[in-house]
Protein backbone atom coordinates (compact mmCIF):
# COMPACT_ATOMS: atom_id res chain seq x y z
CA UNK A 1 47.72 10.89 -114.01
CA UNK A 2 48.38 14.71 -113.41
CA UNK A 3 51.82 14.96 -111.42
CA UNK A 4 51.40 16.99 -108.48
CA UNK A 5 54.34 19.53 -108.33
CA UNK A 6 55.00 20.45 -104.45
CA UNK A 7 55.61 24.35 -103.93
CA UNK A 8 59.17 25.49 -103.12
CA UNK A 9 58.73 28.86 -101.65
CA UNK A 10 56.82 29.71 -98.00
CA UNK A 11 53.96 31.48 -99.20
CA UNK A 12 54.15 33.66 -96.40
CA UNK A 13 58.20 34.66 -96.15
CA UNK A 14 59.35 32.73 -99.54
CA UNK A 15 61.87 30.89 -97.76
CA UNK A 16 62.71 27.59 -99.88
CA UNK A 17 60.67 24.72 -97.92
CA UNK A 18 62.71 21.74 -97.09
CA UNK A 19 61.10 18.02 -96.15
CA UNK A 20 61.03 16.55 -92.90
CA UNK A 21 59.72 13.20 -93.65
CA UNK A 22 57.52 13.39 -96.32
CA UNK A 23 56.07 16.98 -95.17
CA UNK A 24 57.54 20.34 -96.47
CA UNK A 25 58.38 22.81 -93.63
CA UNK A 26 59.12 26.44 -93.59
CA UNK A 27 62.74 26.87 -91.50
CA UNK A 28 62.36 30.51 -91.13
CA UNK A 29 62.14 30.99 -87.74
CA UNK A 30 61.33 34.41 -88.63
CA UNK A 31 58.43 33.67 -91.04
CA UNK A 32 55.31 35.47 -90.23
CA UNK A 33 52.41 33.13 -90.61
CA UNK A 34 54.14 30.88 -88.02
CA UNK A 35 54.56 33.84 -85.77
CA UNK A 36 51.02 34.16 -85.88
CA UNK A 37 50.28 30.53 -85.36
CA UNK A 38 52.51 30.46 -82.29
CA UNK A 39 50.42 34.19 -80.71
CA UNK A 40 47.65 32.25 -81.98
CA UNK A 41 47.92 29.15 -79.51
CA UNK A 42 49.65 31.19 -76.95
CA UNK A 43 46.31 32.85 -76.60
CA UNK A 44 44.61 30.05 -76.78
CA UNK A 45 46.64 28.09 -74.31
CA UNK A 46 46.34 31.60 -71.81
CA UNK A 47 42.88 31.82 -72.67
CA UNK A 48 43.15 35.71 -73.53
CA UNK A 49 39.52 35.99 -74.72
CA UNK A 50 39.02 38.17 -78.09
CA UNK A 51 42.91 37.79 -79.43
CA UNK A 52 42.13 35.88 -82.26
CA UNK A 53 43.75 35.28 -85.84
CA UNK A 54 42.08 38.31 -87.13
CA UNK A 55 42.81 40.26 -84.29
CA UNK A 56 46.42 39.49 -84.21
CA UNK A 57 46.69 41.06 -87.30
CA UNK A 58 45.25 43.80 -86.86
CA UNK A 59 47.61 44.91 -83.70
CA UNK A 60 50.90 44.21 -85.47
CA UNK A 61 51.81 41.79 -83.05
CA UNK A 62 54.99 39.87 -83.81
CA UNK A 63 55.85 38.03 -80.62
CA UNK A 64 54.70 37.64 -77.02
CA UNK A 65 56.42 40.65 -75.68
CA UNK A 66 53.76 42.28 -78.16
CA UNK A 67 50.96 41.43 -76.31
CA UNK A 68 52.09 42.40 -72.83
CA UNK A 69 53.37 46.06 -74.14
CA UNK A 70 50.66 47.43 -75.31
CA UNK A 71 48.48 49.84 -73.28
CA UNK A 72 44.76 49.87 -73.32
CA UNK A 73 44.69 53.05 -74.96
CA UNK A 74 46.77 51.46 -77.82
CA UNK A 75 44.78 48.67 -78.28
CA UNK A 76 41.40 50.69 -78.28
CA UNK A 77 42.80 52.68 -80.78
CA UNK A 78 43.79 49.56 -82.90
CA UNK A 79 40.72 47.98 -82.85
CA UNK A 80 38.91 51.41 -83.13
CA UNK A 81 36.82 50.41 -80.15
CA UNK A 82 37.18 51.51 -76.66
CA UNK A 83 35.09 48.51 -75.39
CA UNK A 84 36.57 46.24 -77.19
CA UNK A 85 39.89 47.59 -76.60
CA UNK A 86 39.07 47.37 -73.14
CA UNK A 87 37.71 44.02 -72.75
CA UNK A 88 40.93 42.54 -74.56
CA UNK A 89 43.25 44.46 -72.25
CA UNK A 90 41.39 42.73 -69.48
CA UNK A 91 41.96 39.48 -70.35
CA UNK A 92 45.47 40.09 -71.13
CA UNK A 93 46.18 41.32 -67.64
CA UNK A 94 44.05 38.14 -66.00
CA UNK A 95 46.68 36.23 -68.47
CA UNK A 96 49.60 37.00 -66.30
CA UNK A 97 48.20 35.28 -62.88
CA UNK A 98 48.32 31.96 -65.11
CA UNK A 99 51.09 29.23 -63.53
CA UNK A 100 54.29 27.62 -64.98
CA UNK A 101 52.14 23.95 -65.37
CA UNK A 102 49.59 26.81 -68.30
CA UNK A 103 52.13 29.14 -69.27
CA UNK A 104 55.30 26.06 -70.52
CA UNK A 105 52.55 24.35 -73.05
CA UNK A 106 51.92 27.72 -74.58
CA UNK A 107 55.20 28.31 -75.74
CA UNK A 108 55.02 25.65 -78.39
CA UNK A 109 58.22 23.57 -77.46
CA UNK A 110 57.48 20.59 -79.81
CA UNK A 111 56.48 17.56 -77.24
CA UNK A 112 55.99 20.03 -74.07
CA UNK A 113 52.43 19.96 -73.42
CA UNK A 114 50.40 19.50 -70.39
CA UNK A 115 51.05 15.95 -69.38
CA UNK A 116 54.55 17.09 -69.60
CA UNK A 117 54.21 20.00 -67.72
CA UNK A 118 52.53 18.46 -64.59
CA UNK A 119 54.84 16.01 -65.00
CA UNK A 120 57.75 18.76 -64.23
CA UNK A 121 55.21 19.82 -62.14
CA UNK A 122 56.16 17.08 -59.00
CA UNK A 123 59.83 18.06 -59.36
CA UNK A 124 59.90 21.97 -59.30
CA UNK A 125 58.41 25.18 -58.44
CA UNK A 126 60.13 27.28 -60.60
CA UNK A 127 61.63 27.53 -64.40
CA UNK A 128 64.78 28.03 -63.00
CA UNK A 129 65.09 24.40 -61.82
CA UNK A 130 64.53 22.45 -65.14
CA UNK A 131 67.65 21.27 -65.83
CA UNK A 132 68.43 17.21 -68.20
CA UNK A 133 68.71 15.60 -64.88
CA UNK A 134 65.63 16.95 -63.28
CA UNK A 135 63.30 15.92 -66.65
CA UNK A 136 64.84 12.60 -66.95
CA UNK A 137 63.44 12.62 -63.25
CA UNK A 138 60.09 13.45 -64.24
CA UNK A 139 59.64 10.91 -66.91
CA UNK A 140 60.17 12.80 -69.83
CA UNK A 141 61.34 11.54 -72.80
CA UNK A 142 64.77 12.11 -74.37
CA UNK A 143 63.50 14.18 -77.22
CA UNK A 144 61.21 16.32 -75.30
CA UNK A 145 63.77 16.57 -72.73
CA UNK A 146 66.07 17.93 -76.04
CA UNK A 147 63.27 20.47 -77.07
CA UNK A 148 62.77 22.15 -73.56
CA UNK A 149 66.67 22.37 -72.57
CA UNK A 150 67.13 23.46 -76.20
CA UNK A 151 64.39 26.71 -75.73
CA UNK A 152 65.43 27.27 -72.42
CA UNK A 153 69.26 27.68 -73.71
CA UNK A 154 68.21 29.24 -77.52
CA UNK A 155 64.81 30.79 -77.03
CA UNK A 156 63.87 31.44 -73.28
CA UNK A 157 67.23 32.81 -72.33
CA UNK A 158 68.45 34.83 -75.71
CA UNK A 159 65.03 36.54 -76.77
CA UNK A 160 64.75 37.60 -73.49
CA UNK A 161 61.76 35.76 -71.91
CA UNK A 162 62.62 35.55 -68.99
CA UNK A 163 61.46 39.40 -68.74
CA UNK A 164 57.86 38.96 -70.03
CA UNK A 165 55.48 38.96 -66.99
CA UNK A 166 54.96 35.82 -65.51
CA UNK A 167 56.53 34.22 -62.13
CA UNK A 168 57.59 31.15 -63.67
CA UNK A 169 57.01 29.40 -60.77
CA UNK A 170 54.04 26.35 -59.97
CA UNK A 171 52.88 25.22 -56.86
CA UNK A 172 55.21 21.22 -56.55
CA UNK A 173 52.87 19.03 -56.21
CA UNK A 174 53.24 15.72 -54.38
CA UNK A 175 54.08 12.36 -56.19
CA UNK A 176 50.95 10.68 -55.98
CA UNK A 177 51.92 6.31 -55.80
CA UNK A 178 49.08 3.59 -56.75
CA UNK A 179 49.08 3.52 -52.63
CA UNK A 180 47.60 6.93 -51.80
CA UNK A 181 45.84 7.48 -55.16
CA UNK A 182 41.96 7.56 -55.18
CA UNK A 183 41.71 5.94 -58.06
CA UNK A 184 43.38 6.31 -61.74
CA UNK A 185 41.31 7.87 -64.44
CA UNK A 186 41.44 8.21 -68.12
CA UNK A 187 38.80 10.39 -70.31
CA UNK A 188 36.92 9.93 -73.21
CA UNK A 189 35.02 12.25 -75.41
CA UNK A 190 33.95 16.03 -75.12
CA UNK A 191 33.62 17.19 -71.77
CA UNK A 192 30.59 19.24 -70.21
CA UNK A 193 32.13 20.17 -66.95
CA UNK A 194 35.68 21.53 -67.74
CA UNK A 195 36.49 23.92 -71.19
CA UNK A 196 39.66 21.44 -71.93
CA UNK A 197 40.67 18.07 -71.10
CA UNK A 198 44.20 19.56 -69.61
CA UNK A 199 42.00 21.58 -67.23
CA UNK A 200 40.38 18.59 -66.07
CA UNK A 201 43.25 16.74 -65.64
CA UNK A 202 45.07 19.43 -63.37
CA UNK A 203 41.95 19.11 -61.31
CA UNK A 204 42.04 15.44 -61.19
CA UNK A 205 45.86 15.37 -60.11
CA UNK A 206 45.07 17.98 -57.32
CA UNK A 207 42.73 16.46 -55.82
CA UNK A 208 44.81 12.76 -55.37
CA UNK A 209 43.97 10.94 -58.40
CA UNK A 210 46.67 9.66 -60.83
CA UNK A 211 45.43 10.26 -64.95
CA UNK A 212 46.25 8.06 -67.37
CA UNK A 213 45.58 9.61 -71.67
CA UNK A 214 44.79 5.60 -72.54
CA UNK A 215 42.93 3.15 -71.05
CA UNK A 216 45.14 0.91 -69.61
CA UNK A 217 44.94 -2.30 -67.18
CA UNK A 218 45.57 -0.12 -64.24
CA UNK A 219 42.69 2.61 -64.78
CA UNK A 220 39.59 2.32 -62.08
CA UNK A 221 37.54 5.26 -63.79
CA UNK A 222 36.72 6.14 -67.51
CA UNK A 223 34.86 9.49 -67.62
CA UNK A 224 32.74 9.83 -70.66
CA UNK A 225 30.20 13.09 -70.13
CA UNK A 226 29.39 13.08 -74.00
CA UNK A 227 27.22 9.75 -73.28
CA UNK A 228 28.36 8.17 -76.67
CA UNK A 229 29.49 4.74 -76.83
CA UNK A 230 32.96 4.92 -77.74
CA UNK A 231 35.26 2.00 -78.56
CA UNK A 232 37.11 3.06 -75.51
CA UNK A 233 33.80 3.15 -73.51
CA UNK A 234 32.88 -0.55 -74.76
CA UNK A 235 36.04 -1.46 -73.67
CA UNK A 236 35.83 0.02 -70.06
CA UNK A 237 32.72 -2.07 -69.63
CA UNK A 238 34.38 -5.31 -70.61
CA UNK A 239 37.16 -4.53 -68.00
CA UNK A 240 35.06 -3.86 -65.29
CA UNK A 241 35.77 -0.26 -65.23
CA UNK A 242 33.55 2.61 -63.36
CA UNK A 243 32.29 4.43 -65.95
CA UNK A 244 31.59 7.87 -65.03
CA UNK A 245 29.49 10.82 -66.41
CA UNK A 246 29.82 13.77 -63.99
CA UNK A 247 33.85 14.34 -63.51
CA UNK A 248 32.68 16.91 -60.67
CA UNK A 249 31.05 13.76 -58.38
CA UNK A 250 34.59 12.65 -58.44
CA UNK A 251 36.08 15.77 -56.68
């Protein structure tokens, strides 16, 4: 049997990799491949339209100040086309209207995503008011509650984030109780009506329903729109659970 001989050096930085676990991590917080990665889902998360991997690259951009300096002129000139230049410029200025419940989950703090985020989201209106007691509030758990104070203290604070161009702030939204709720709903499968399943959620929570990610005992509604016949699905149908294929005849 051939030994397999794991690599010691980042390809992208050479820093000397170190194991967590049994995976091998870069620790350079500095390294440039994961700089990209994090612009990478930033834009994703944002949904800034034509800033891809390639693209990226090809403006130099290091960091999410980056993306918010440059003018149109700049980035036409980059990408040697005013249309495109113009069309990305765009979509990085529609970017900014985006709220604190879109913009935390783009940061990549490790356990902060969107269930977390609305989950702040009945608690505060504003960055400013995260504090340990205030997540413990919200449900979070201890180590995501870690991750967030630790890149508001280290990250949000000291590389100067606060100064990028975004309110911060979310709309608090009401606790909704079993009581009041119109029903509790988990979903399954690809989605026709909404682009992400986080999108749909947000939608679901505004409008009075509580969301549950697993199909639990207390769930009324499983929304499948793909039609397949999940395990999950099967499931739904042995619990006596409305199965629904239109998440917009809910709203």
């Amino acid at each position: 049997m051939t030994e397999i001989i794991p690599p010691t050096n980042c390809p992208a930085c050479n820093s000397v990799l170190e194991f967590v676990g049994d995976q091998l991590f870069c620790m350079n917080s500095s390294c440039s491949a994961k700089s990209a990665k994090r612009l990478e889902h930033f834009a994703k998360t944002l949904k800034i339209r034509g800033l891809g991997p390639s693209t990226i690259e090809r403006l130099g951009l290091d960091d999410y100040e980056d993306i918010y300096s440059l003018t149109q002129e700049e980035i036409s000139f980059l990408l040697d086309s005013e249309k495109l230049g113009t069309k990305l410029h765009n979509e990085i200025q529609k970017s900014k209207s985006v709220d604190l419940t879109t913009l935390l989950p783009a940061f990549s703090i490790p356990l902060i995503g969107s269930s977390a985020s609305n989950k702040l989201a009945k608690h505060i209106s504003s960055l400013s008011e995260i504090t340990p007691e205030i997540c413990s509030e919200a449900g979070l758990g201890p180590k995501a509650a870690s991750n967030l104070m630790d890149w508001l203290v280290n990250t949000f604070h000291f590389q100067g984030y606060y100064n990028l161009p975004f309110t911060f702030t979310c709309e608090k939204r009401a606790e909704v109780t079993n009581t009041d709720t119109k029903g509790t709903v988990c979903i399954t499968g690809k989605l026709k009506s909404y682009p992400t399943k986080a999108a749909a959620q947000q939608v679901l929570i505004k409008n009075g329903y509580l969301v549950k990610d697993n199909l639990t005992k207390d769930v009324t509604i499983l929304v499948n729109e793909s039609g397949v016949a999940s395990a999950k699905t099967k499931k739904a149908e042995q619990m006596g659970i409305t199965i629904n294929q239109n998440l917009k005849e809910l709203i």
